[in-house]
PDB file of N, CA and C in Angstrom:
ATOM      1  N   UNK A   1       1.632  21.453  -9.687  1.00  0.00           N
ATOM      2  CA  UNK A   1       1.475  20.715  -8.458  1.00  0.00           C
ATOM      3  C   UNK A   1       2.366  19.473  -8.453  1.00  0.00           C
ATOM      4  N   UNK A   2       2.781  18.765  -9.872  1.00  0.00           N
ATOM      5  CA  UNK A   2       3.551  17.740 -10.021  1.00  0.00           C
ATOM      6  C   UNK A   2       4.904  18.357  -9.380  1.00  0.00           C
ATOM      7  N   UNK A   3       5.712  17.298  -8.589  1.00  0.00           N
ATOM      8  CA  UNK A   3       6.851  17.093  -7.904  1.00  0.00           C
ATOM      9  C   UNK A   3       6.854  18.855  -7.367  1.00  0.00           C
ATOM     10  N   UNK A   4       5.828  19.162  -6.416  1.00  0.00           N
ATOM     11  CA  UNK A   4       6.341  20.304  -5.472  1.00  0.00           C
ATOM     12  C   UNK A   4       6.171  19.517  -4.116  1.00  0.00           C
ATOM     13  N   UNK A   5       6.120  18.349  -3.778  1.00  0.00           N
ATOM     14  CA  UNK A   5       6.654  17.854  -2.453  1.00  0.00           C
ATOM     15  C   UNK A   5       7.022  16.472  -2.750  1.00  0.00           C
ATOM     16  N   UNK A   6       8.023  15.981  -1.353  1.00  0.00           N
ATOM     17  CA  UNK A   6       8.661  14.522  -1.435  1.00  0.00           C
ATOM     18  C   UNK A   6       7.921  13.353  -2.107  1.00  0.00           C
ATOM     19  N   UNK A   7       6.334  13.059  -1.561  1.00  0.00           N
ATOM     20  CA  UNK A   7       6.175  12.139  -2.271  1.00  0.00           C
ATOM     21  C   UNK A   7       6.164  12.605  -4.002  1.00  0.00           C
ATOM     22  N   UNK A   8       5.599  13.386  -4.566  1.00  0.00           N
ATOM     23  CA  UNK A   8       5.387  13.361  -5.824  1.00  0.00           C
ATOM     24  C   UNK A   8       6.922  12.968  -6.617  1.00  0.00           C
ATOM     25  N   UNK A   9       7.965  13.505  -6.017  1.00  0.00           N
ATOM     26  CA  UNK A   9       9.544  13.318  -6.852  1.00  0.00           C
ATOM     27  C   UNK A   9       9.555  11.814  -6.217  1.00  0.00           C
ATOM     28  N   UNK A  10       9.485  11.268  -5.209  1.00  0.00           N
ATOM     29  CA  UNK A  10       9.456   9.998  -5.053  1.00  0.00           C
ATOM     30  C   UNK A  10       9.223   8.997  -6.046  1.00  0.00           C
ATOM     31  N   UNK A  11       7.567   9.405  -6.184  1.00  0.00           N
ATOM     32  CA  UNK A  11       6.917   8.907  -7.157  1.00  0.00           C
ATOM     33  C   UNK A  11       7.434   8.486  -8.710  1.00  0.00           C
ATOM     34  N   UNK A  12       7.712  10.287  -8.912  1.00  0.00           N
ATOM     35  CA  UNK A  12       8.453  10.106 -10.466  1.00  0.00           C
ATOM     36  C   UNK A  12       9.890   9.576 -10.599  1.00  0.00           C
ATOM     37  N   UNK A  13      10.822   9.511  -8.976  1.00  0.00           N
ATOM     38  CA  UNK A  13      11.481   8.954  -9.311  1.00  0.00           C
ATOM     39  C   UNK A  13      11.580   7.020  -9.789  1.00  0.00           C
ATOM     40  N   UNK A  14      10.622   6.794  -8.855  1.00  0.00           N
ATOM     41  CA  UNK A  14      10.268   5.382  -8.484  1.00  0.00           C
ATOM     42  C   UNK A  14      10.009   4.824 -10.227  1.00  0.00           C
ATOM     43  N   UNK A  15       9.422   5.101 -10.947  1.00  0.00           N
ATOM     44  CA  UNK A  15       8.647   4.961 -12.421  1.00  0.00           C
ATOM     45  C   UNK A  15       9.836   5.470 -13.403  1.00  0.00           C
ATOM     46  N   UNK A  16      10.436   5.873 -13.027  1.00  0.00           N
ATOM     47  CA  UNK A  16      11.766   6.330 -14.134  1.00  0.00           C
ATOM     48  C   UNK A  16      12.835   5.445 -14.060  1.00  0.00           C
ATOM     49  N   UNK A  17      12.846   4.294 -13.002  1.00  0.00           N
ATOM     50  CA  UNK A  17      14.340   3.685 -12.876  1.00  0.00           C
ATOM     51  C   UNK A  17      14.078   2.449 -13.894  1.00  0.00           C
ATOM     52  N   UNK A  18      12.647   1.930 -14.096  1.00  0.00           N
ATOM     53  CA  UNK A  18      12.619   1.065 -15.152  1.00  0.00           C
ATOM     54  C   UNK A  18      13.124   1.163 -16.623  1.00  0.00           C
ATOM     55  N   UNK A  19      12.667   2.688 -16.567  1.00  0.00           N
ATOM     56  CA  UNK A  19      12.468   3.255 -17.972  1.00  0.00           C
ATOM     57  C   UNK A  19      13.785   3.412 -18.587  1.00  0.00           C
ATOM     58  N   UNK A  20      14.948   3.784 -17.191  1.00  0.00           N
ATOM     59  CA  UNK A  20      16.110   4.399 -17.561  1.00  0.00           C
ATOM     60  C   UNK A  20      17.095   3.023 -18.031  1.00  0.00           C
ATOM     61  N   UNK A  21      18.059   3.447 -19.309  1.00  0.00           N
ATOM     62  CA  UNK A  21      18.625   2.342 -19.630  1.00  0.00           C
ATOM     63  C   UNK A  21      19.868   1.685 -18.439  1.00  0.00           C
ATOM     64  N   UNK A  22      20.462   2.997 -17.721  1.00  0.00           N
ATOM     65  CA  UNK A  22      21.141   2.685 -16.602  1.00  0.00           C
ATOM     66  C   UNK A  22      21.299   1.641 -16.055  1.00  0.00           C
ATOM     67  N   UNK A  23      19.745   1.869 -15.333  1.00  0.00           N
ATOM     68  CA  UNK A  23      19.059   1.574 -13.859  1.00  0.00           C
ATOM     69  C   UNK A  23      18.441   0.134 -14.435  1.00  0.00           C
ATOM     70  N   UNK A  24      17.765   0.189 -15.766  1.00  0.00           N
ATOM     71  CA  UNK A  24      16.996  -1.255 -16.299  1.00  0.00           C
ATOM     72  C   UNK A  24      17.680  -2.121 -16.080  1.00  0.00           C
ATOM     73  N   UNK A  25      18.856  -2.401 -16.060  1.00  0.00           N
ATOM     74  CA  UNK A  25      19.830  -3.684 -16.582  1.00  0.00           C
ATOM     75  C   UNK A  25      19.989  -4.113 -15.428  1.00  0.00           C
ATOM     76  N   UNK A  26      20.732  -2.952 -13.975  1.00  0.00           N
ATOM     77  CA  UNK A  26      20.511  -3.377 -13.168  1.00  0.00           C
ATOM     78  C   UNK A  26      19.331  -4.062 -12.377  1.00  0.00           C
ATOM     79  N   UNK A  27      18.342  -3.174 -12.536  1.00  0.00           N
ATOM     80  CA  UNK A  27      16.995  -3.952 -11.738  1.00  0.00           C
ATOM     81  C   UNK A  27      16.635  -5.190 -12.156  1.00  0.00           C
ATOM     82  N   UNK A  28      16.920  -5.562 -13.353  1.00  0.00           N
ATOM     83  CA  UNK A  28      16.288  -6.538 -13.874  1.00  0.00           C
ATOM     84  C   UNK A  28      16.859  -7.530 -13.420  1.00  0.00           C
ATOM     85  N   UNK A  29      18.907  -7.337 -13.737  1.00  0.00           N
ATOM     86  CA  UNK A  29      19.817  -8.524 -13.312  1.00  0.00           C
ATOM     87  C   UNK A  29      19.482  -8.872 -11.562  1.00  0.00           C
ATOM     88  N   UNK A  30      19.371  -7.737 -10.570  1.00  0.00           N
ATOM     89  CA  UNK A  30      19.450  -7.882  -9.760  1.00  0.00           C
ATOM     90  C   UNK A  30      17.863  -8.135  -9.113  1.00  0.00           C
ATOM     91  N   UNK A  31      16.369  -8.324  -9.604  1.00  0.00           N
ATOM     92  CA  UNK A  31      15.771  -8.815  -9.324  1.00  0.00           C
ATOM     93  C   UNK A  31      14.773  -7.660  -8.713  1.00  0.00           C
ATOM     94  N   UNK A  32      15.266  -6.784  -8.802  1.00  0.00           N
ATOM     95  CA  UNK A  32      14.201  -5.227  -8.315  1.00  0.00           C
ATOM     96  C   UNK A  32      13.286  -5.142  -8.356  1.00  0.00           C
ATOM     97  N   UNK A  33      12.449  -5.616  -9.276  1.00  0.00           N
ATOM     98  CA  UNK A  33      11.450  -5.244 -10.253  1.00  0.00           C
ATOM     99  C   UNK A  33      10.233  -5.378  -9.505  1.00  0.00           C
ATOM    100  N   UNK A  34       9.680  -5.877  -8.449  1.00  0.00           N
ATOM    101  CA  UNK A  34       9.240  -6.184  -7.460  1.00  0.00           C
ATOM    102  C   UNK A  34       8.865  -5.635  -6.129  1.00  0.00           C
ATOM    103  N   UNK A  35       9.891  -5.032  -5.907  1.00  0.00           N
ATOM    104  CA  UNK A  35      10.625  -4.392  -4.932  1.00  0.00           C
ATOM    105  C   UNK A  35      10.004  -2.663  -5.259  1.00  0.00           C
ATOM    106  N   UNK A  36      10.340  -2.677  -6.434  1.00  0.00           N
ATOM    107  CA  UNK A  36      10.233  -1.233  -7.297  1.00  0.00           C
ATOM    108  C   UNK A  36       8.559  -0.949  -7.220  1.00  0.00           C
ATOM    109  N   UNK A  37       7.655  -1.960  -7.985  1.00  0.00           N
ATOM    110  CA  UNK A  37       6.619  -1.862  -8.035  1.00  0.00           C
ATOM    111  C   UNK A  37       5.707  -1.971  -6.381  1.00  0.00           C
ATOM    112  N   UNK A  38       6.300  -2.502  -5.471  1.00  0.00           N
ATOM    113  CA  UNK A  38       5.592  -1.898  -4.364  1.00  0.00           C
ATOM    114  C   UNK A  38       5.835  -1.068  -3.379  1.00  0.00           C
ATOM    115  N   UNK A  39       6.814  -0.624  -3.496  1.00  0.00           N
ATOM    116  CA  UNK A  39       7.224   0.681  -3.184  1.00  0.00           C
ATOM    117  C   UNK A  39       6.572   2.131  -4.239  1.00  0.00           C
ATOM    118  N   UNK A  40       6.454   1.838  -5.400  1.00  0.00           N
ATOM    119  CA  UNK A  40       5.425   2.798  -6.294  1.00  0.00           C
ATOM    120  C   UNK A  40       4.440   2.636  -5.598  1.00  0.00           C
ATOM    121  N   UNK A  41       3.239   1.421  -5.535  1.00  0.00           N
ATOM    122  CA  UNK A  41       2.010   1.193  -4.625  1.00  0.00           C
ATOM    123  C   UNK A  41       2.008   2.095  -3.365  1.00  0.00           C
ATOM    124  N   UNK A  42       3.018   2.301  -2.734  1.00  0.00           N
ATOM    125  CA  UNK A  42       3.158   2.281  -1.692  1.00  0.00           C
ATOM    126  C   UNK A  42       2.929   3.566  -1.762  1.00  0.00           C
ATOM    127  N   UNK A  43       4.139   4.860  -2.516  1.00  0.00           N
ATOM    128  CA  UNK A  43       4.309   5.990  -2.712  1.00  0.00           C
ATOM    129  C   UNK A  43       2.794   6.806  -3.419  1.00  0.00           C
ATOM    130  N   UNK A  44       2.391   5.818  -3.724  1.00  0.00           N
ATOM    131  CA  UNK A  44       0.943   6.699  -4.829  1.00  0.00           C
ATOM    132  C   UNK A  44      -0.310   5.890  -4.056  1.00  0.00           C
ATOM    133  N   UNK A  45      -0.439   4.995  -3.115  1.00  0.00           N
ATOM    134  CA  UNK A  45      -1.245   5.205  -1.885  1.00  0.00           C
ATOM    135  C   UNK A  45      -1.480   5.987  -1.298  1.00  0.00           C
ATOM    136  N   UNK A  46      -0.431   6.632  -0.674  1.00  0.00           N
ATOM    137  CA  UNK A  46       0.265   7.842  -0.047  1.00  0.00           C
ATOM    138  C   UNK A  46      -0.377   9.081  -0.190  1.00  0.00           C
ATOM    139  N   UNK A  47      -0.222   9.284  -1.558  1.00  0.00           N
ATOM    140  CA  UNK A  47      -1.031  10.403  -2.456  1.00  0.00           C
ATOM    141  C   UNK A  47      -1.739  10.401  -2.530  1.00  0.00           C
ATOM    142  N   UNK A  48      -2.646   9.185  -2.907  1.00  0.00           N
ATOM    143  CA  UNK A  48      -4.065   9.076  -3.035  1.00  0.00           C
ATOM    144  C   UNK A  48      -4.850   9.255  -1.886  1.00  0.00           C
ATOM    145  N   UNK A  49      -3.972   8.835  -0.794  1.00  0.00           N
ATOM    146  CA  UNK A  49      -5.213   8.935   0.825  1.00  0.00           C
ATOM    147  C   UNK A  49      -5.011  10.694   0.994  1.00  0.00           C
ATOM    148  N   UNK A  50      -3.890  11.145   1.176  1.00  0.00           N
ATOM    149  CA  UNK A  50      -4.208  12.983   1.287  1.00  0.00           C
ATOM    150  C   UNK A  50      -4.563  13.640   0.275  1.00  0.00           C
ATOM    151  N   UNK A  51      -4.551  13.473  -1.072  1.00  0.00           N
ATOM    152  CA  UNK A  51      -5.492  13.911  -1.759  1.00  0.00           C
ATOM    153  C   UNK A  51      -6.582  14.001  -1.543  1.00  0.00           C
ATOM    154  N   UNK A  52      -7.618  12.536  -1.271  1.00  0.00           N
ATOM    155  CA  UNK A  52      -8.628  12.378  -1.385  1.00  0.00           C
ATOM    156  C   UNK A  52      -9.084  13.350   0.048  1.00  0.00           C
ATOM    157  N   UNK A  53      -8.206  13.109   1.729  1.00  0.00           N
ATOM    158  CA  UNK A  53      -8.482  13.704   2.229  1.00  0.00           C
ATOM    159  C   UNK A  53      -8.695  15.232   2.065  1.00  0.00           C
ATOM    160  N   UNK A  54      -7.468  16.015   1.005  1.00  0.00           N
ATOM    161  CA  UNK A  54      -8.007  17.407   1.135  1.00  0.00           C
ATOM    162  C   UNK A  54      -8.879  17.816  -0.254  1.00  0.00           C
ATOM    163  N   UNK A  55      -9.658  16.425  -1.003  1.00  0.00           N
ATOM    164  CA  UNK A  55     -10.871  16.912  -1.588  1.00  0.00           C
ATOM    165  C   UNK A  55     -11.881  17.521  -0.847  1.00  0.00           C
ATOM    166  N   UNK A  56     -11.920  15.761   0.315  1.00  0.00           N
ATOM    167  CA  UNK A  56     -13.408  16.027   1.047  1.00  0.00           C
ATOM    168  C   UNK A  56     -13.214  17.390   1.691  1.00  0.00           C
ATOM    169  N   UNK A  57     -12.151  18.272   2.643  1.00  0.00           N
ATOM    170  CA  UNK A  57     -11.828  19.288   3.124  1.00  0.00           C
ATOM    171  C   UNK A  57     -12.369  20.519   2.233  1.00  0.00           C
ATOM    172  N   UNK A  58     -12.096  19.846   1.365  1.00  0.00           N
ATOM    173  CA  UNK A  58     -12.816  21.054   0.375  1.00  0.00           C
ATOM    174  C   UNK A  58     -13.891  21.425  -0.329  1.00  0.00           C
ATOM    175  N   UNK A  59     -14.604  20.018  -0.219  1.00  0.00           N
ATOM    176  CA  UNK A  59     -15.812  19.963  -0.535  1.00  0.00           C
ATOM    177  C   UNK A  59     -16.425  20.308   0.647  1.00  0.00           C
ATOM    178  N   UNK A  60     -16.307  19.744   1.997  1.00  0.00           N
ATOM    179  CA  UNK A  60     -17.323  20.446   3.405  1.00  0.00           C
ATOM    180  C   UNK A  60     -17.053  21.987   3.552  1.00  0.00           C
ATOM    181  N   UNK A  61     -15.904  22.496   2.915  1.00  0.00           N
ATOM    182  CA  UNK A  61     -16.240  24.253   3.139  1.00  0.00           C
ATOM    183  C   UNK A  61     -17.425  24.431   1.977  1.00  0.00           C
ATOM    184  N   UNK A  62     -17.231  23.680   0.953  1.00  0.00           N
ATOM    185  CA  UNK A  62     -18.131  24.384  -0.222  1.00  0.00           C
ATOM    186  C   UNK A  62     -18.749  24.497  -0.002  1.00  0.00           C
ATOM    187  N   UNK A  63     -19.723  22.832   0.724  1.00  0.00           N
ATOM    188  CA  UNK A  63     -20.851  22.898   1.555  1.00  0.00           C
ATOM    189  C   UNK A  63     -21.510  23.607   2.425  1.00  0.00           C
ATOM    190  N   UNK A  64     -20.598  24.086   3.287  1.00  0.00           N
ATOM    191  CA  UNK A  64     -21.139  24.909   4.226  1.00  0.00           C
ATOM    192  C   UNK A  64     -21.349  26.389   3.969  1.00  0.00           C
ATOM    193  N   UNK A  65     -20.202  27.082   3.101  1.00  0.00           N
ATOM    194  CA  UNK A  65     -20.376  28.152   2.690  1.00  0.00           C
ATOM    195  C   UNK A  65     -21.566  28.038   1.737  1.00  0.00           C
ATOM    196  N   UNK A  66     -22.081  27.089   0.991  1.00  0.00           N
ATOM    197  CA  UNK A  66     -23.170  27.439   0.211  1.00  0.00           C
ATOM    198  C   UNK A  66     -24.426  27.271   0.938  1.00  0.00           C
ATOM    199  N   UNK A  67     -24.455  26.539   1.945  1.00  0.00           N
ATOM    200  CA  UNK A  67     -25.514  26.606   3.183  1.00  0.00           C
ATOM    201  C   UNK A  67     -25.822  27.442   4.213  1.00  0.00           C
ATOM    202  N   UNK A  68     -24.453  28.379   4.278  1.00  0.00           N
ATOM    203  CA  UNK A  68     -24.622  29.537   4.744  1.00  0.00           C
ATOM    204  C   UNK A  68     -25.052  30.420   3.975  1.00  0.00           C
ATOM    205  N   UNK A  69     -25.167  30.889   2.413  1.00  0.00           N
ATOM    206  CA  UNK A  69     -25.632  31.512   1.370  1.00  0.00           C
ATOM    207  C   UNK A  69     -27.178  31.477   1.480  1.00  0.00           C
ATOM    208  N   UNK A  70     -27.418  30.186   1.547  1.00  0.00           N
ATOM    209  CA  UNK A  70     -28.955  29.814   1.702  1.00  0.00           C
ATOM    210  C   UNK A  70     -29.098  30.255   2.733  1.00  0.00           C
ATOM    211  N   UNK A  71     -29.117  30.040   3.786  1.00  0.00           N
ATOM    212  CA  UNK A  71     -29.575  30.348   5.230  1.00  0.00           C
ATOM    213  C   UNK A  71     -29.950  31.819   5.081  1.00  0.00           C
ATOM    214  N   UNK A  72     -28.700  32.746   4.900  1.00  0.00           N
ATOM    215  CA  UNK A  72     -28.468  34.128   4.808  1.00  0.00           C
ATOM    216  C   UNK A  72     -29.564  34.497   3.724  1.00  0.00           C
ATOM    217  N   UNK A  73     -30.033  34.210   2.469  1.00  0.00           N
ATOM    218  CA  UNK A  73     -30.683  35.023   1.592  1.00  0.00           C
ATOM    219  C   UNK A  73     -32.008  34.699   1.797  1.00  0.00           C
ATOM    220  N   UNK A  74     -32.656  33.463   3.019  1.00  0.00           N
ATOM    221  CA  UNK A  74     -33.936  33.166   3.209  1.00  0.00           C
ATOM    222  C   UNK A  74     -34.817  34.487   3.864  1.00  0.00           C
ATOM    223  N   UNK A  75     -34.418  35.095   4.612  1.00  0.00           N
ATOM    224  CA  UNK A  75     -34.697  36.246   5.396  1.00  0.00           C
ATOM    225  C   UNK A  75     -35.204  37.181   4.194  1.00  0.00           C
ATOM    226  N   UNK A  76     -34.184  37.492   3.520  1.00  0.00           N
ATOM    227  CA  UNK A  76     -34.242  38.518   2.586  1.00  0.00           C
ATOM    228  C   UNK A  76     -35.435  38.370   1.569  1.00  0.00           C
ATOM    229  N   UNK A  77     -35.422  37.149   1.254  1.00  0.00           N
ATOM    230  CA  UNK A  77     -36.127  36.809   0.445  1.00  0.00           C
ATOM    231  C   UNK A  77     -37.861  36.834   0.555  1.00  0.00           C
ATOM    232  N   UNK A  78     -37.836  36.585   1.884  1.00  0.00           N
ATOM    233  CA  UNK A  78     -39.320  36.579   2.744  1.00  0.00           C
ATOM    234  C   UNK A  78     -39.464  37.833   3.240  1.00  0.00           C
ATOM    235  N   UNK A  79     -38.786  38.677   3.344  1.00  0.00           N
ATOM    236  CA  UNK A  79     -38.903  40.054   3.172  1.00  0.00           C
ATOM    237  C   UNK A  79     -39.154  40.517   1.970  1.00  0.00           C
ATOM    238  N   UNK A  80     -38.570  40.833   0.825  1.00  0.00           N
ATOM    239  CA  UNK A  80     -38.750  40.601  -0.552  1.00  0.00           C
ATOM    240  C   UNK A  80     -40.796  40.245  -0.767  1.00  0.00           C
ATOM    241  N   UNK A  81     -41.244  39.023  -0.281  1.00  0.00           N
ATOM    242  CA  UNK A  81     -42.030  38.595  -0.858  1.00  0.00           C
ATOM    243  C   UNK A  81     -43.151  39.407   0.063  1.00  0.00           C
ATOM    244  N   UNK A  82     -42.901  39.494   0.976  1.00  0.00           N
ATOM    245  CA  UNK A  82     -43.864  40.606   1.948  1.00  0.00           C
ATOM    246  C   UNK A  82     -43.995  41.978   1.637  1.00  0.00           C
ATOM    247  N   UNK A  83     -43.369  42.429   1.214  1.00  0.00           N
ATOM    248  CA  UNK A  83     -43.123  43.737   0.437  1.00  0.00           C
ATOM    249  C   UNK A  83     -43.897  43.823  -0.976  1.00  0.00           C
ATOM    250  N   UNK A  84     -43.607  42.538  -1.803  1.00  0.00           N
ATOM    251  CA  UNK A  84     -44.824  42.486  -2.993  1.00  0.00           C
ATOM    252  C   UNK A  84     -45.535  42.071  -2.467  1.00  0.00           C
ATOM    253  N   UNK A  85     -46.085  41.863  -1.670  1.00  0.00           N
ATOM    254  CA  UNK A  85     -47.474  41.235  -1.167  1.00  0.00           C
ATOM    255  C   UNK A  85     -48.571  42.272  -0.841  1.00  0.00           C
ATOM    256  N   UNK A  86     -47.561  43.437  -0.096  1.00  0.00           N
ATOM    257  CA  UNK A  86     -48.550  44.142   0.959  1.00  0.00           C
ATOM    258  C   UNK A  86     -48.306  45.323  -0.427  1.00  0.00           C
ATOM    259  N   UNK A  87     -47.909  45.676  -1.974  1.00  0.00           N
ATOM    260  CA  UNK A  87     -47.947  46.481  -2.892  1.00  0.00           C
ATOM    261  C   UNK A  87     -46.992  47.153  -2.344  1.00  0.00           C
ATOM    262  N   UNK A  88     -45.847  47.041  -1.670  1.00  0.00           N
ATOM    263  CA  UNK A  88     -44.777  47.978  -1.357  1.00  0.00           C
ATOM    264  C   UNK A  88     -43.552  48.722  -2.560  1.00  0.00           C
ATOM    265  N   UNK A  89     -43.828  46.710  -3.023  1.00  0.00           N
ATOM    266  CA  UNK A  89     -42.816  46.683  -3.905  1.00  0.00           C
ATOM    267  C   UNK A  89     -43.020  46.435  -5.607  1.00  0.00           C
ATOM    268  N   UNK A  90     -43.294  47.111  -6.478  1.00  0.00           N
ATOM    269  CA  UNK A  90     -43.717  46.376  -7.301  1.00  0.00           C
ATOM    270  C   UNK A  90     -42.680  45.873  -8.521  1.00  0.00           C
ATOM    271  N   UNK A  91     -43.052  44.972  -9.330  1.00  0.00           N
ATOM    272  CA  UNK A  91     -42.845  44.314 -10.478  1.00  0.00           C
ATOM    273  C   UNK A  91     -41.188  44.473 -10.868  1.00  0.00           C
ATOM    274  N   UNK A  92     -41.093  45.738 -11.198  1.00  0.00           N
ATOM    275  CA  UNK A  92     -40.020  46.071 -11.241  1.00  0.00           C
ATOM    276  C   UNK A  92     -38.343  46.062 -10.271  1.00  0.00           C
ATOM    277  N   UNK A  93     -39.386  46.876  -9.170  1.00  0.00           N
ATOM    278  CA  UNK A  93     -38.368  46.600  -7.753  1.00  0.00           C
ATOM    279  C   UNK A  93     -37.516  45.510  -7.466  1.00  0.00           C
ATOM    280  N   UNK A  94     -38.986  44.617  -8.022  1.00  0.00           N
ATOM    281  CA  UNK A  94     -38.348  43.273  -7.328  1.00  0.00           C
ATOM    282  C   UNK A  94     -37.279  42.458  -8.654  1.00  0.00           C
ATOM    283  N   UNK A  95     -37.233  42.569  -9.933  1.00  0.00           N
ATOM    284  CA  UNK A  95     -36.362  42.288 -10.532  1.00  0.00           C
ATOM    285  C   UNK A  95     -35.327  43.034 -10.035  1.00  0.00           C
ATOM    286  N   UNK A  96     -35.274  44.230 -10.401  1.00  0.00           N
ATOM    287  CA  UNK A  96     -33.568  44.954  -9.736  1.00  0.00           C
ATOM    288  C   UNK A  96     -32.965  44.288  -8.397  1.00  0.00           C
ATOM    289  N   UNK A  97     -33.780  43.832  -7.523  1.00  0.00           N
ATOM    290  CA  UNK A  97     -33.373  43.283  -6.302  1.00  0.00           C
ATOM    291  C   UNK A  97     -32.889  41.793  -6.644  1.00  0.00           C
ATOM    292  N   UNK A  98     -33.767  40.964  -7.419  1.00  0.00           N
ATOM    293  CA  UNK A  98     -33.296  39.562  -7.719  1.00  0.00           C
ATOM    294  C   UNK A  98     -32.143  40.144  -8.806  1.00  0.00           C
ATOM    295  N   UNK A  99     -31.674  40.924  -9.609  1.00  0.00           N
ATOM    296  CA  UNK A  99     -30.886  40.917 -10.670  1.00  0.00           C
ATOM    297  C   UNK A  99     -29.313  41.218  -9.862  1.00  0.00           C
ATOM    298  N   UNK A 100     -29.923  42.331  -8.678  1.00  0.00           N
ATOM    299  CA  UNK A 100     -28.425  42.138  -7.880  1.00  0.00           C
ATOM    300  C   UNK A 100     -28.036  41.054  -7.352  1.00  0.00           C
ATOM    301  N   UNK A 101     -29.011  40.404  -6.759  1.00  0.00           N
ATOM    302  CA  UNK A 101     -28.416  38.962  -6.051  1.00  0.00           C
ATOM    303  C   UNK A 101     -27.398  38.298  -7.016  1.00  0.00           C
ATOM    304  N   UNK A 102     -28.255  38.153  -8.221  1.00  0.00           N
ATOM    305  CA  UNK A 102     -27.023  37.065  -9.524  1.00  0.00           C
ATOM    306  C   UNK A 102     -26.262  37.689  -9.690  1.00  0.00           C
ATOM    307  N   UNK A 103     -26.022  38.884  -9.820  1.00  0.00           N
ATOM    308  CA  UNK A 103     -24.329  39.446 -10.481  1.00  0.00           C
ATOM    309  C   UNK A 103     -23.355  39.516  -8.840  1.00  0.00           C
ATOM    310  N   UNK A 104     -23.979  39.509  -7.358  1.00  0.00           N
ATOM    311  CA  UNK A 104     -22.952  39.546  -6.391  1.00  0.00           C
ATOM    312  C   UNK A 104     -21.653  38.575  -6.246  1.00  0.00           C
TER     313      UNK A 104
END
């Protein structure tokens, strides 16, 4: 996922010009150093706000798909329990039925 879009090579470029012996002498003589570091801020802000945005994105499907899971297996389940209730279903039945649910 590192440097497959603009900001991330941005990024790594931004943090490498210190490092590089090149680029050091210049930034330093010419007063960069400043300049450099909030423009990094700037570039890994950047990242950090759409990241964080396509966590939450991904956490409200989780959410919902696992609330749709629930919703969906309540029925079943109260069916399930009506069935051992009224001796339809016994002891057994009803494990094989809960044992499929966990392996789906």
């Amino acid at each position: 996922m590192l440097f497959r879009n603009r900001e991330y090579r941005k990024l790594a470029w931004l943090s490498s010009i210190p490092l590089d012996a090149q680029y050091a002498k210049e930034s330093q003589l010419f007063g960069f150093g400043e300049y450099l570091v909030r423009k990094y801020q700037e570039a890994s802000s950047s990242i950090r706000q759409k990241s964080l945005k396509e966590r939450w994105r991904s956490s409200y499907q989780a959410i919902f798909l696992s609330s749709l899971t629930v919703l969906l297996n309540i029925p079943i389940f109260g069916f399930m329990r009506a069935q051992a209730k009224e001796k339809a279903l016994d002891m057994g039945g009803l494990m094989v039925i809960l044992q499929g649910f966990l392996f789906i």
